[in-house]
PDB file of N, CA and C in Angstrom:
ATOM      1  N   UNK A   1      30.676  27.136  14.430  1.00  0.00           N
ATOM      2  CA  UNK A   1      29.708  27.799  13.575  1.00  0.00           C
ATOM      3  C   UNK A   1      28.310  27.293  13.937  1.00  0.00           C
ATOM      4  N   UNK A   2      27.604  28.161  13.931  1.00  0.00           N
ATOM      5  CA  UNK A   2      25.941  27.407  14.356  1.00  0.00           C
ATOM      6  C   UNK A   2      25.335  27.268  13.136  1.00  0.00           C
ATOM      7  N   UNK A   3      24.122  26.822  13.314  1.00  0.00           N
ATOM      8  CA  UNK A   3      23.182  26.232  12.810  1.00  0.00           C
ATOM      9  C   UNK A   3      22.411  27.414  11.742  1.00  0.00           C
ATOM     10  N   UNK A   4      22.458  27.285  10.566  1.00  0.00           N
ATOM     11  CA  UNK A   4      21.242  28.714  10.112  1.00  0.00           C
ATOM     12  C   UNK A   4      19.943  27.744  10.261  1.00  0.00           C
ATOM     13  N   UNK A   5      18.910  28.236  10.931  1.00  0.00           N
ATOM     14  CA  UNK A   5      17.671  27.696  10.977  1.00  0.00           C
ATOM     15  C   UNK A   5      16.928  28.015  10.106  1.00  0.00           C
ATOM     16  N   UNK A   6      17.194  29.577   9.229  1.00  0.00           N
ATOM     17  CA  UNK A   6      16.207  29.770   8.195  1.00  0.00           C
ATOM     18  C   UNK A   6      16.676  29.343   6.568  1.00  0.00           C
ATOM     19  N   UNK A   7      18.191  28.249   6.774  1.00  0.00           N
ATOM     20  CA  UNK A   7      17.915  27.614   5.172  1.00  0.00           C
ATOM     21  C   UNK A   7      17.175  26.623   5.065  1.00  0.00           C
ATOM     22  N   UNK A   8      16.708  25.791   6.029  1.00  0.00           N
ATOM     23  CA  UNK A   8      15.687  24.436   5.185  1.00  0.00           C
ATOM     24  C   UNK A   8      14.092  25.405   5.107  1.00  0.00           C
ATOM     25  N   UNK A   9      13.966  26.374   5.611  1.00  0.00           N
ATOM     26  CA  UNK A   9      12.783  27.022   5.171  1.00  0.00           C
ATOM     27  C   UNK A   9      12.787  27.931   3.542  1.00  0.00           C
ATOM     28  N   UNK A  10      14.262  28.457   3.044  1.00  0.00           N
ATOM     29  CA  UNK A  10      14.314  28.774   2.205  1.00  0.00           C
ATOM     30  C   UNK A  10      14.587  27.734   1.100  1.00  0.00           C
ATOM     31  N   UNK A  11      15.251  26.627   1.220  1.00  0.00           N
ATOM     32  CA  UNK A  11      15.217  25.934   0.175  1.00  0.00           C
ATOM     33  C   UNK A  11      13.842  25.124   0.502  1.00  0.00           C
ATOM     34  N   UNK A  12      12.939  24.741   1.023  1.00  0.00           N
ATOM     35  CA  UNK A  12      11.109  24.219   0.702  1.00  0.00           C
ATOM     36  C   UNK A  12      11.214  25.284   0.531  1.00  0.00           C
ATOM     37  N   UNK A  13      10.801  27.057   0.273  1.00  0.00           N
ATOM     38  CA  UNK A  13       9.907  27.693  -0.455  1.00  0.00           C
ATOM     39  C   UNK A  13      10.670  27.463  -2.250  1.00  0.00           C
ATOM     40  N   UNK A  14      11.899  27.103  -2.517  1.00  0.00           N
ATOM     41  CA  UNK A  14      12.419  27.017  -3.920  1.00  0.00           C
ATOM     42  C   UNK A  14      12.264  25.560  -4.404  1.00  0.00           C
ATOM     43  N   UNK A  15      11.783  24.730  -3.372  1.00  0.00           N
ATOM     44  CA  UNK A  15      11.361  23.250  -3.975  1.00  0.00           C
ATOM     45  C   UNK A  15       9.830  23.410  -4.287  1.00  0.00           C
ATOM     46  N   UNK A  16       9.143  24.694  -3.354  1.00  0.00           N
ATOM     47  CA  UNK A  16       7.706  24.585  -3.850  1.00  0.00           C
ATOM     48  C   UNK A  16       7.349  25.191  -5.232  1.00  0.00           C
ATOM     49  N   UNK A  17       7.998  26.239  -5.304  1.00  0.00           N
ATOM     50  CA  UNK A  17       8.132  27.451  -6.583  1.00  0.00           C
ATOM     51  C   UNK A  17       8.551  26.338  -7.555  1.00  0.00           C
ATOM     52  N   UNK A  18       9.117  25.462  -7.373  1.00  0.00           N
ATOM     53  CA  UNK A  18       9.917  24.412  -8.810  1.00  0.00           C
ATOM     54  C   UNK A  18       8.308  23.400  -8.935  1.00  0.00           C
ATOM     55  N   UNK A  19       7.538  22.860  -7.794  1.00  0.00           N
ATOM     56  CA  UNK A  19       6.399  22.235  -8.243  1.00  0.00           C
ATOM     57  C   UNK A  19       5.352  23.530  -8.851  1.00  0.00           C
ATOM     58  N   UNK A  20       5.048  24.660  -8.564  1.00  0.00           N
ATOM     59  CA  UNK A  20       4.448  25.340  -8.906  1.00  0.00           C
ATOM     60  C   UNK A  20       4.371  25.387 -10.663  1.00  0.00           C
ATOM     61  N   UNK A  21       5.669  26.004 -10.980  1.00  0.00           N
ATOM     62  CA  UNK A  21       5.791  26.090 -12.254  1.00  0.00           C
ATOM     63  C   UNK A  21       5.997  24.345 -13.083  1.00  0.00           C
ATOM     64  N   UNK A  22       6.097  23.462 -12.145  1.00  0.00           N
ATOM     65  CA  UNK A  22       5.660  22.331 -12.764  1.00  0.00           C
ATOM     66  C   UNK A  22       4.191  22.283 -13.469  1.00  0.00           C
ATOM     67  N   UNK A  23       3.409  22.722 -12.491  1.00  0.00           N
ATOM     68  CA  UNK A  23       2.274  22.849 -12.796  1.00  0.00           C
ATOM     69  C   UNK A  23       1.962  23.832 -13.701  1.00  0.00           C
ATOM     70  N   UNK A  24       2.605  25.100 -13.648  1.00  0.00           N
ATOM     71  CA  UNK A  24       2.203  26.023 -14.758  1.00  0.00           C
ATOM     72  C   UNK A  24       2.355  25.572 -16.644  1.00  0.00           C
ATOM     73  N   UNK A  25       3.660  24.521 -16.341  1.00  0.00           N
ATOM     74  CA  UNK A  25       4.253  24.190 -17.575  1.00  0.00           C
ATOM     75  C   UNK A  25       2.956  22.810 -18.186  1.00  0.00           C
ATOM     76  N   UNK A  26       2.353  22.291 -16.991  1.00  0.00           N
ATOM     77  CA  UNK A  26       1.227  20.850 -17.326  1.00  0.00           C
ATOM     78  C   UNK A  26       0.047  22.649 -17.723  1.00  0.00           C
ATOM     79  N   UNK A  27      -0.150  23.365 -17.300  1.00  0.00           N
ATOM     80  CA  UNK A  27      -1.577  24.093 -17.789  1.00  0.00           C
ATOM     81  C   UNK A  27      -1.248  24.925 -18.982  1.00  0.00           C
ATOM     82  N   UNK A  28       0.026  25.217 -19.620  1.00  0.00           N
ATOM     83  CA  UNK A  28       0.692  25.621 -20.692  1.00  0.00           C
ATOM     84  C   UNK A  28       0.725  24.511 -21.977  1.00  0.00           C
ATOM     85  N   UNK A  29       0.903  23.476 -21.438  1.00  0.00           N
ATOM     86  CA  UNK A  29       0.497  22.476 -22.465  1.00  0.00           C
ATOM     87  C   UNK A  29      -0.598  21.920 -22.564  1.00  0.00           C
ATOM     88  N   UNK A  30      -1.204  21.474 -21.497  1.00  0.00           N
ATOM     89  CA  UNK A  30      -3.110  21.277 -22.123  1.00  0.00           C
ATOM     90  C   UNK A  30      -3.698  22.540 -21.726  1.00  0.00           C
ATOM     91  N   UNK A  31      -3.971  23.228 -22.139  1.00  0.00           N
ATOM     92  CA  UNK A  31      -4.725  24.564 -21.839  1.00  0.00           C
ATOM     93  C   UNK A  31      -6.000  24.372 -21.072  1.00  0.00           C
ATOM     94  N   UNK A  32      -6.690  23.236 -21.304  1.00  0.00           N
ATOM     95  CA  UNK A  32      -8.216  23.080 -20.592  1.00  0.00           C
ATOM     96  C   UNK A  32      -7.708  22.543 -19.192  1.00  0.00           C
ATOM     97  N   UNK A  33      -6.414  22.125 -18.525  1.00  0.00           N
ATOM     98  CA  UNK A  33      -6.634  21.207 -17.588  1.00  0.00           C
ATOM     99  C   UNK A  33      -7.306  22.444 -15.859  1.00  0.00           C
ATOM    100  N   UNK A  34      -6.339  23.922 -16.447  1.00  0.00           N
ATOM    101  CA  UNK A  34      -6.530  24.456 -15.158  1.00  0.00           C
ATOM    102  C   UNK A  34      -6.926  25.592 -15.866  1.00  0.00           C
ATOM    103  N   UNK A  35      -8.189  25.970 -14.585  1.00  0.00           N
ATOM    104  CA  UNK A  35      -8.993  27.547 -14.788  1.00  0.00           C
ATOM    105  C   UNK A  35      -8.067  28.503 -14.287  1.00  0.00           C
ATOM    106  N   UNK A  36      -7.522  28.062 -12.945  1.00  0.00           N
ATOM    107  CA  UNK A  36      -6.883  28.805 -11.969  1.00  0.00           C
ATOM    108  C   UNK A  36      -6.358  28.411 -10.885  1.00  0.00           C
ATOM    109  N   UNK A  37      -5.228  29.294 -10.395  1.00  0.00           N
ATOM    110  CA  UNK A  37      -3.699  28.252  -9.795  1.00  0.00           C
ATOM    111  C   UNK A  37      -3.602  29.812  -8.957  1.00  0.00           C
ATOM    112  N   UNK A  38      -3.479  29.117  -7.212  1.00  0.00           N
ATOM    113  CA  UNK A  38      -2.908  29.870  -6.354  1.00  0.00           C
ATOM    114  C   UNK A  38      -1.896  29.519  -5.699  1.00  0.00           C
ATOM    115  N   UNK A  39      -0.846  30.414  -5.194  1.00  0.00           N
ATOM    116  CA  UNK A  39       0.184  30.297  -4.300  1.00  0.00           C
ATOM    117  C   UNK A  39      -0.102  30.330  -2.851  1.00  0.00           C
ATOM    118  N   UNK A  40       0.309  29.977  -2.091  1.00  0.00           N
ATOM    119  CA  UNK A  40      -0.048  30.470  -0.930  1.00  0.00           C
ATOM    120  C   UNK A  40      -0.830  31.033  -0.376  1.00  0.00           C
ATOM    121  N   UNK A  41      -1.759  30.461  -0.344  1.00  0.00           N
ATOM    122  CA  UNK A  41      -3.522  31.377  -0.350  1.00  0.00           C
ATOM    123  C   UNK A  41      -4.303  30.565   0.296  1.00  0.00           C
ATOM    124  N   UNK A  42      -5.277  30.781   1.458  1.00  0.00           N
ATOM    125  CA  UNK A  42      -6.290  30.435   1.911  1.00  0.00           C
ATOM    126  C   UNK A  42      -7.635  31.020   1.969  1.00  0.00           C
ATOM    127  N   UNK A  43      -8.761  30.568   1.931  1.00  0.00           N
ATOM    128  CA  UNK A  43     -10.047  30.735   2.616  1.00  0.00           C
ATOM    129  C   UNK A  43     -10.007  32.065   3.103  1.00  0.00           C
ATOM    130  N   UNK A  44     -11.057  32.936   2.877  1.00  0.00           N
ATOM    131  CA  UNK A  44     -11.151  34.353   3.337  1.00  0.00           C
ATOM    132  C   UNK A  44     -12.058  33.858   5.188  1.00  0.00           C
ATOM    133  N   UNK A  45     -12.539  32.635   5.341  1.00  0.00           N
ATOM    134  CA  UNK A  45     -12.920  32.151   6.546  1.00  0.00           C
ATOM    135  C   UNK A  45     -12.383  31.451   7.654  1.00  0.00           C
ATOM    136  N   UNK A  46     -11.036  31.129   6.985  1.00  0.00           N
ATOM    137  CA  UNK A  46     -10.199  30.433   7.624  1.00  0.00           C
ATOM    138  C   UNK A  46      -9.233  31.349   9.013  1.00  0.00           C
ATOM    139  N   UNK A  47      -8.115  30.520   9.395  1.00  0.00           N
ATOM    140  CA  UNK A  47      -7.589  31.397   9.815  1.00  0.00           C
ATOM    141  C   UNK A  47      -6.062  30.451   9.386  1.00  0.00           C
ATOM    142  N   UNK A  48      -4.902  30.941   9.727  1.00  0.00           N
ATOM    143  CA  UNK A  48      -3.590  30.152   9.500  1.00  0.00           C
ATOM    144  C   UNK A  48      -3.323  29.269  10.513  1.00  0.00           C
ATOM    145  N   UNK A  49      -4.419  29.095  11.609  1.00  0.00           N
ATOM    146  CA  UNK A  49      -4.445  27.921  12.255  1.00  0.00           C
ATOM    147  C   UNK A  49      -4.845  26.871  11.415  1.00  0.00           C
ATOM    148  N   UNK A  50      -5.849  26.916  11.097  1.00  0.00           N
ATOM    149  CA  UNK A  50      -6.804  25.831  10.794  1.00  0.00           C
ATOM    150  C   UNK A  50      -6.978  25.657   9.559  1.00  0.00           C
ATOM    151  N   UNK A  51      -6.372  26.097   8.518  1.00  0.00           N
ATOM    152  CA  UNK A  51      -6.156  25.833   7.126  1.00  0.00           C
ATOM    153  C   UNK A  51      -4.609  25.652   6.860  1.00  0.00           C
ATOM    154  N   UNK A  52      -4.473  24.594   6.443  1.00  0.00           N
ATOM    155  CA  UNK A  52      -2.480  24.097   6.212  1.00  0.00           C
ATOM    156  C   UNK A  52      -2.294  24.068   4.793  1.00  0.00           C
ATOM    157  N   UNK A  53      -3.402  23.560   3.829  1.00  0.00           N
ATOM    158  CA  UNK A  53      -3.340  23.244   2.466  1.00  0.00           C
ATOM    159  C   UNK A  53      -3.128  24.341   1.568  1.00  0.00           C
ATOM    160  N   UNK A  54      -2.245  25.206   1.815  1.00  0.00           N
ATOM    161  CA  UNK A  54      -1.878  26.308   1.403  1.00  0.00           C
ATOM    162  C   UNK A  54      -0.965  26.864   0.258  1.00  0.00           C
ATOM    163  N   UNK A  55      -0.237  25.864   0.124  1.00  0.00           N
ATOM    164  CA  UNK A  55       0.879  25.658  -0.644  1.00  0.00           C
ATOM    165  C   UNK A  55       0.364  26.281  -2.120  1.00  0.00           C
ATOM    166  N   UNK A  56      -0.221  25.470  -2.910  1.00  0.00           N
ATOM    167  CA  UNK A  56      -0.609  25.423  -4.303  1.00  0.00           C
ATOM    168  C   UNK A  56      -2.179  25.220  -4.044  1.00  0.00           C
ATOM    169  N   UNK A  57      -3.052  25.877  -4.859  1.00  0.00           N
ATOM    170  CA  UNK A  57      -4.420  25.819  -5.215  1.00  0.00           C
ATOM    171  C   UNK A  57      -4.776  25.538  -6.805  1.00  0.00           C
ATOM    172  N   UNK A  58      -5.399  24.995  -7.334  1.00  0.00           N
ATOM    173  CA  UNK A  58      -5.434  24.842  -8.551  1.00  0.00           C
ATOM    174  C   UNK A  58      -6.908  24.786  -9.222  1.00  0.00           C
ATOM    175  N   UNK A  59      -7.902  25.149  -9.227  1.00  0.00           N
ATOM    176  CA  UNK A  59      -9.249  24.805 -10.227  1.00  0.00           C
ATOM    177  C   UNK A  59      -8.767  23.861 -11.213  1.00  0.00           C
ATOM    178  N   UNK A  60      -9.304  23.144 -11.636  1.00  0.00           N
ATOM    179  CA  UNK A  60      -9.239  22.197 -12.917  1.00  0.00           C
ATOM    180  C   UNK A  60     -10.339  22.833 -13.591  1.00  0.00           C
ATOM    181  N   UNK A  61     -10.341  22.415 -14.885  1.00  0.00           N
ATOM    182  CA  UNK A  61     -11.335  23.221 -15.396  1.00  0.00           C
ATOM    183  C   UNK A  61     -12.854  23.041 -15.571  1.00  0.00           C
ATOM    184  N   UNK A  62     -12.884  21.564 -14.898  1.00  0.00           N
ATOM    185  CA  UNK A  62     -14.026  20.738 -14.329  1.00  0.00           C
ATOM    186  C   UNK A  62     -14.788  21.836 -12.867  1.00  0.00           C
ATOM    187  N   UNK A  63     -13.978  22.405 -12.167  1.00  0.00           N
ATOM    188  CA  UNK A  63     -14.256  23.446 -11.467  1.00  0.00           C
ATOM    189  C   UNK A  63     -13.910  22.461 -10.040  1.00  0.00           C
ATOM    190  N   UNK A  64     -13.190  21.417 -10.069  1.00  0.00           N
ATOM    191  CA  UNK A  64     -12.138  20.940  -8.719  1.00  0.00           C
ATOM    192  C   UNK A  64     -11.129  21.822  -8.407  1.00  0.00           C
ATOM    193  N   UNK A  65     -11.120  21.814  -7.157  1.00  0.00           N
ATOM    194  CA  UNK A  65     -10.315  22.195  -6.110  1.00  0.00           C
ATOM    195  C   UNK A  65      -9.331  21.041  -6.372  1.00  0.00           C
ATOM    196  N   UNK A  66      -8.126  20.981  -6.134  1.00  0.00           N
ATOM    197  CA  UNK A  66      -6.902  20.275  -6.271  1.00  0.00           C
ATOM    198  C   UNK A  66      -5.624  21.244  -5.134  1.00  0.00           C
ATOM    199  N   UNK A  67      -5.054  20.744  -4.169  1.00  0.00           N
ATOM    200  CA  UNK A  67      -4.392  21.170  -3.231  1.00  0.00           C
ATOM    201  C   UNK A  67      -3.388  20.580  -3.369  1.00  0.00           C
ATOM    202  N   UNK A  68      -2.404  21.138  -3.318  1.00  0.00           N
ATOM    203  CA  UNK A  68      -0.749  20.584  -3.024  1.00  0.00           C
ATOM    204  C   UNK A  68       0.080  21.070  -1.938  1.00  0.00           C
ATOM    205  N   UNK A  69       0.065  20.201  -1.338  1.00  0.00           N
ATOM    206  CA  UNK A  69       1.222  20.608   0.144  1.00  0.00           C
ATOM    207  C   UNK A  69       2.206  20.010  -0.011  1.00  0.00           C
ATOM    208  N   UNK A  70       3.282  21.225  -0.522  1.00  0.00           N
ATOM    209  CA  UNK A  70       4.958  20.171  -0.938  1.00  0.00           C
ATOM    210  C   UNK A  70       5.400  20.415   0.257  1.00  0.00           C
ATOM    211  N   UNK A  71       5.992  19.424   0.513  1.00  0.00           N
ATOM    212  CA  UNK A  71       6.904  18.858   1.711  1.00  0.00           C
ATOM    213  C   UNK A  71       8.485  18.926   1.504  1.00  0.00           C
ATOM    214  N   UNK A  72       9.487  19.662   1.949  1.00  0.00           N
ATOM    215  CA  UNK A  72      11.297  19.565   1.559  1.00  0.00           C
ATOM    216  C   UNK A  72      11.515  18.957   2.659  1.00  0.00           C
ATOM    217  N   UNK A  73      12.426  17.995   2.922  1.00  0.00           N
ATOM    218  CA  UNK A  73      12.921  17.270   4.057  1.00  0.00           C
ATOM    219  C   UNK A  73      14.336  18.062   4.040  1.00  0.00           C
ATOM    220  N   UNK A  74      14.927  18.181   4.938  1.00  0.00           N
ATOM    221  CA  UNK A  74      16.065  18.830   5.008  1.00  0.00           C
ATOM    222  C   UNK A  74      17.095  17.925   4.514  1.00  0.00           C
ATOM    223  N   UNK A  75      17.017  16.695   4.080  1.00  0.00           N
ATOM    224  CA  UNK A  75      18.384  16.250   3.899  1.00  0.00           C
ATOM    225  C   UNK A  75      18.000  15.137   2.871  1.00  0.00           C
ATOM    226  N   UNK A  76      18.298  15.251   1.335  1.00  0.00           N
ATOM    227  CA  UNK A  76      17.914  14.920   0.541  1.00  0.00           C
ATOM    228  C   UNK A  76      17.843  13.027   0.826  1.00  0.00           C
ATOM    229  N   UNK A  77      18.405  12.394   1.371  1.00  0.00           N
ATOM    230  CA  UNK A  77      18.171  11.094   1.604  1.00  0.00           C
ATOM    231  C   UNK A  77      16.973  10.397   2.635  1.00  0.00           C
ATOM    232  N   UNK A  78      16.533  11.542   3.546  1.00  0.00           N
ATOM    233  CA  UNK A  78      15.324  11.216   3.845  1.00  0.00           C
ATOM    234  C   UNK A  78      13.726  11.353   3.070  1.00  0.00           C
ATOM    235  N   UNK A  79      13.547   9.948   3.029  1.00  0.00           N
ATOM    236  CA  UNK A  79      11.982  10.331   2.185  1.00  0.00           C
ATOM    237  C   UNK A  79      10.600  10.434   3.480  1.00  0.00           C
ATOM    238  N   UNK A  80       9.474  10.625   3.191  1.00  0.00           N
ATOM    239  CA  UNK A  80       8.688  10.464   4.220  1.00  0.00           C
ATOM    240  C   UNK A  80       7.760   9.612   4.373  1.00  0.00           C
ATOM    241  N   UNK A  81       7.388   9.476   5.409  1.00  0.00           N
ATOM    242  CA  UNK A  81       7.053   7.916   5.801  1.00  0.00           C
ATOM    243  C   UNK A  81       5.664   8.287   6.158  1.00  0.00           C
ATOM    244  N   UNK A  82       4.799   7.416   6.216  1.00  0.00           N
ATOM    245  CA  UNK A  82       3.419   7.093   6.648  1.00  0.00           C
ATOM    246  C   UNK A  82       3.372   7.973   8.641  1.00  0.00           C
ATOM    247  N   UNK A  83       4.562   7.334   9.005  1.00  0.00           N
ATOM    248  CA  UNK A  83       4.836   7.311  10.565  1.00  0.00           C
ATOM    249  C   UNK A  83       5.289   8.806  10.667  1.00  0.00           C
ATOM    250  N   UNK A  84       5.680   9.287   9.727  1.00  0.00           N
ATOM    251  CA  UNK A  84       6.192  10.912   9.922  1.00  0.00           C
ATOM    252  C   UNK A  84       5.176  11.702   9.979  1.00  0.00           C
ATOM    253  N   UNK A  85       4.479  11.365   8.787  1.00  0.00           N
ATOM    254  CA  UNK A  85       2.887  12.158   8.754  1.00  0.00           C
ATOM    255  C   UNK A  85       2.232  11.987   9.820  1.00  0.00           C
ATOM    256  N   UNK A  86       2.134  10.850  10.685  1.00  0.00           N
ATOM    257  CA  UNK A  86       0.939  10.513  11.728  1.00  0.00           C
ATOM    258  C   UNK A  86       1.919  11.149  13.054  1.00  0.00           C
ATOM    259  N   UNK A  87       3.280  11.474  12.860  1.00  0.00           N
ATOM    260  CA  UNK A  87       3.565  12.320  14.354  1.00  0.00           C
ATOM    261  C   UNK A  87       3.287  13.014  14.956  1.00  0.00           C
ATOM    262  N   UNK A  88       2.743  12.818  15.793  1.00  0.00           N
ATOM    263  CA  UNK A  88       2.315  13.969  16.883  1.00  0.00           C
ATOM    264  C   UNK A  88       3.260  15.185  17.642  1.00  0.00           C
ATOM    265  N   UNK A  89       3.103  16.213  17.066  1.00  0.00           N
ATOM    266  CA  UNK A  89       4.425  16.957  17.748  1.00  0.00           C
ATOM    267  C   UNK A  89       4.284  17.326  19.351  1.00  0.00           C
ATOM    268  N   UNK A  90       5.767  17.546  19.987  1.00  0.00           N
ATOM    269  CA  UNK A  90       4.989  17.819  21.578  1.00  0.00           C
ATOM    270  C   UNK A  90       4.388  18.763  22.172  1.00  0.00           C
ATOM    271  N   UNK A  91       3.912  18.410  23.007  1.00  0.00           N
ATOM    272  CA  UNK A  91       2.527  19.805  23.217  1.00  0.00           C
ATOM    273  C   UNK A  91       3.492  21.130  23.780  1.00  0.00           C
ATOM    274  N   UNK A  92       2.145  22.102  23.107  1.00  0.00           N
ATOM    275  CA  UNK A  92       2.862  23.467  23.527  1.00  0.00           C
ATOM    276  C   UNK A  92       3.101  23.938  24.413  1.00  0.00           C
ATOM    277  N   UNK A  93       4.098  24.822  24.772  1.00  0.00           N
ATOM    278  CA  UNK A  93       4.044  25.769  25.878  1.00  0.00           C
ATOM    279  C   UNK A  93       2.995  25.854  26.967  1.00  0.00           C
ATOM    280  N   UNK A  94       1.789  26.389  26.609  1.00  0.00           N
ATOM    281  CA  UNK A  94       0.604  26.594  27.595  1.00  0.00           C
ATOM    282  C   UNK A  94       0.351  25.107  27.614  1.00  0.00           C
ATOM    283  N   UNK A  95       0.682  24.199  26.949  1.00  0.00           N
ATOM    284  CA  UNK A  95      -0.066  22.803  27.596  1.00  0.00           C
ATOM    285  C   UNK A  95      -0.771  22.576  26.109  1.00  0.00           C
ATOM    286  N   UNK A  96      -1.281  23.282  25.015  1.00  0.00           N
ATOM    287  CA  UNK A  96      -2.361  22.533  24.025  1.00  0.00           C
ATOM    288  C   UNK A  96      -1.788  21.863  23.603  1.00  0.00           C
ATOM    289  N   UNK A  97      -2.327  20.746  23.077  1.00  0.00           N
ATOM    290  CA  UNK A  97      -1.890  19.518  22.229  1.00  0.00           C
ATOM    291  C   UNK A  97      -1.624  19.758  21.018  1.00  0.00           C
ATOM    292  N   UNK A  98      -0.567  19.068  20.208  1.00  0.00           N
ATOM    293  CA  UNK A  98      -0.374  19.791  18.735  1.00  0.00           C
ATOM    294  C   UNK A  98      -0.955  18.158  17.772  1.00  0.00           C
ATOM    295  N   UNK A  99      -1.224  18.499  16.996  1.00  0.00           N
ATOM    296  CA  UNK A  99      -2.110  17.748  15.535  1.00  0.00           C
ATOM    297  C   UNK A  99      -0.623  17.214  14.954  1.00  0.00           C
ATOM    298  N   UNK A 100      -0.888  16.104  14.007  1.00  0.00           N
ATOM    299  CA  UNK A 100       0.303  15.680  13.103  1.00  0.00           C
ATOM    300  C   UNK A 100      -0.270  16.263  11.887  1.00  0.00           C
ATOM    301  N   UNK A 101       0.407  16.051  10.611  1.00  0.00           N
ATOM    302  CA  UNK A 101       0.580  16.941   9.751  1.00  0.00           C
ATOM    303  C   UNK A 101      -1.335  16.179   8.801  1.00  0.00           C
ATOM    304  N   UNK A 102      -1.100  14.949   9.045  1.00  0.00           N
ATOM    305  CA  UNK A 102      -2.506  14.534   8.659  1.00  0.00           C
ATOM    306  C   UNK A 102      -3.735  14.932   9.175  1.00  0.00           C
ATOM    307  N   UNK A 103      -3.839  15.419  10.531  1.00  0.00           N
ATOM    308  CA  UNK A 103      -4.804  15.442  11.228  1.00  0.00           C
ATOM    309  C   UNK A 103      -4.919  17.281  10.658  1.00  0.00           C
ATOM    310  N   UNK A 104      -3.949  17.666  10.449  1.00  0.00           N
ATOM    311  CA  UNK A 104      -4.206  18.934   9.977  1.00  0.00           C
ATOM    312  C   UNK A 104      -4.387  19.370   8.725  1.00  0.00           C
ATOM    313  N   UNK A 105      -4.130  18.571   8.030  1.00  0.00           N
ATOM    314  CA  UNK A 105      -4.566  18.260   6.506  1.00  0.00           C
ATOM    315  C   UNK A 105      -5.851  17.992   6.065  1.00  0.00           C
ATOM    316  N   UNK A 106      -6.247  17.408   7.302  1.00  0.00           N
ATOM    317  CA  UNK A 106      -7.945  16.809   7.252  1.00  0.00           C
ATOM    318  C   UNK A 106      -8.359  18.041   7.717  1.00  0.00           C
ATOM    319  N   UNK A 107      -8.540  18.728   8.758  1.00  0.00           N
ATOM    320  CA  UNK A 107      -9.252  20.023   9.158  1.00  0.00           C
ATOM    321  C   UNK A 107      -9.356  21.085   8.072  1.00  0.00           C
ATOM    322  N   UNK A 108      -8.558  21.140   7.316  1.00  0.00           N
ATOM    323  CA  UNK A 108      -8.291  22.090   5.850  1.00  0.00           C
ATOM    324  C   UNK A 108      -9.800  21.870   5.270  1.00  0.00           C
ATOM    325  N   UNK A 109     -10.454  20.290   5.053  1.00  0.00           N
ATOM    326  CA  UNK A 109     -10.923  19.877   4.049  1.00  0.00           C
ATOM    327  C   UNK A 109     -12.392  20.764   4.205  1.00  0.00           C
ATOM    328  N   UNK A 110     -12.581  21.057   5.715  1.00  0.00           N
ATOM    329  CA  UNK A 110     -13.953  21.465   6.047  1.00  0.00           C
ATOM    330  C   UNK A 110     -14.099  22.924   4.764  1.00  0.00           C
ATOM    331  N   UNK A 111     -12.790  23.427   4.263  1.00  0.00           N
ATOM    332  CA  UNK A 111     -13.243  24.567   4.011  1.00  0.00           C
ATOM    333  C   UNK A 111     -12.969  24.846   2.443  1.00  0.00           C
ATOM    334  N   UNK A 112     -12.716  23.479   1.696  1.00  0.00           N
ATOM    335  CA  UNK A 112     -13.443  23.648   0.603  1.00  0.00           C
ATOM    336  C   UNK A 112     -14.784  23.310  -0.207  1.00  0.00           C
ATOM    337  N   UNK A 113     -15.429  22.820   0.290  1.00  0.00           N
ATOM    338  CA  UNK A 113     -16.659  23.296  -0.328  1.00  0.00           C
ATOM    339  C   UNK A 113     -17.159  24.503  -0.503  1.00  0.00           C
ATOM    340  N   UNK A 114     -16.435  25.574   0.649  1.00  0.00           N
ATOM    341  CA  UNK A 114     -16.743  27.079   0.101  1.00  0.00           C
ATOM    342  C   UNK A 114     -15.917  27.701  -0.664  1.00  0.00           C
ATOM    343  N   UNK A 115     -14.541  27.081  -0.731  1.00  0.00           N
ATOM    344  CA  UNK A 115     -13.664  27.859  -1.191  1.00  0.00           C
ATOM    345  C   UNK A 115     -13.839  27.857  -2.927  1.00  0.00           C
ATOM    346  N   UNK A 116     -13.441  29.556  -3.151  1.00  0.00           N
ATOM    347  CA  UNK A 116     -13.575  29.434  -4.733  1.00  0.00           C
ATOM    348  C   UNK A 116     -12.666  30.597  -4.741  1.00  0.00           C
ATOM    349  N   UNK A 117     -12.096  30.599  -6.228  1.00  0.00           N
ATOM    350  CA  UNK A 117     -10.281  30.937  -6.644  1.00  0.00           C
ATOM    351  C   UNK A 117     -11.437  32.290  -7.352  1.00  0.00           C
TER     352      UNK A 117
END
C-alpha cells in the first residue's frame, strides 16, 4: 500500500481550523480583544512567495496585527525544535536556494506595516 501524501496536509488544515475557532471562542468571550480575524489571507502586495504568515490574521482591538502560523507535525510525538525551524531545505530544481521556515517568517514581517484587515 503506498503512502497518501495528501493526509498530513489535511489533518494541519483541521489542526488549524481547531486553533482558529480557539480564537473565535477567546473573541466570544472578551468581546474587545479582536476587531477582526482572517483565515488564510495575505497582503493584496504580496505574492505566495514571499508572505508565509498566512494561517490566522487577527486585529486586536488596539489595532495590532497578531499572526499565527500553526504548524501539524505528522506524527503526534514529534514536537519542534529550534533546529527544525532554522533548516534549510535543499535547493531547488533550477539551483535557487530555499529559506528555513524562520527566514521566511521574517520576510512576511516587511508587509505588515501596510497590511490592514
Amino acid at each position: 500500500m503506498s503512502r497518501n501524501r495528501v493526509a498530513p496536509l489535511v489533518h494541519g488544515f483541521d489542526y488549524q481550523e481547531l486553533c482558529a475557532l480557539e480564537i473565535c471562542m477567546e473573541w466570544l468571550e472578551q468581546q474587545p480583544r479582536y476587531r477582526a480575524l482572517q483565515l488564510e489571507t495575505k497582503p493584496s502586495d504580496s505574492t505566495e512567495k514571499d508572505f508565509v504568515l498566512d494561517d490566522i490574521i487577527a486585529t486586536s482591538s488596539e489595532g495590532l496585527l497578531l499572526s499565527f502560523q500553526v504548524k501539524h507535525a505528522e506524527s503526534p510525538e514529534q514536537n519542534w525544535s529550534l533546529k527544525d525551524l532554522l533548516e534549510t531545505p535543499p535547493v531547488r530544481r533550477d539551483g535557487t536556494p530555499r529559506l528555513s521556515l524562520l527566514e521566511r517568517w521574517k520576510s512576511s514581517f516587511q508587509y505588515f506595516p501596510f497590511f490592514s484587515l
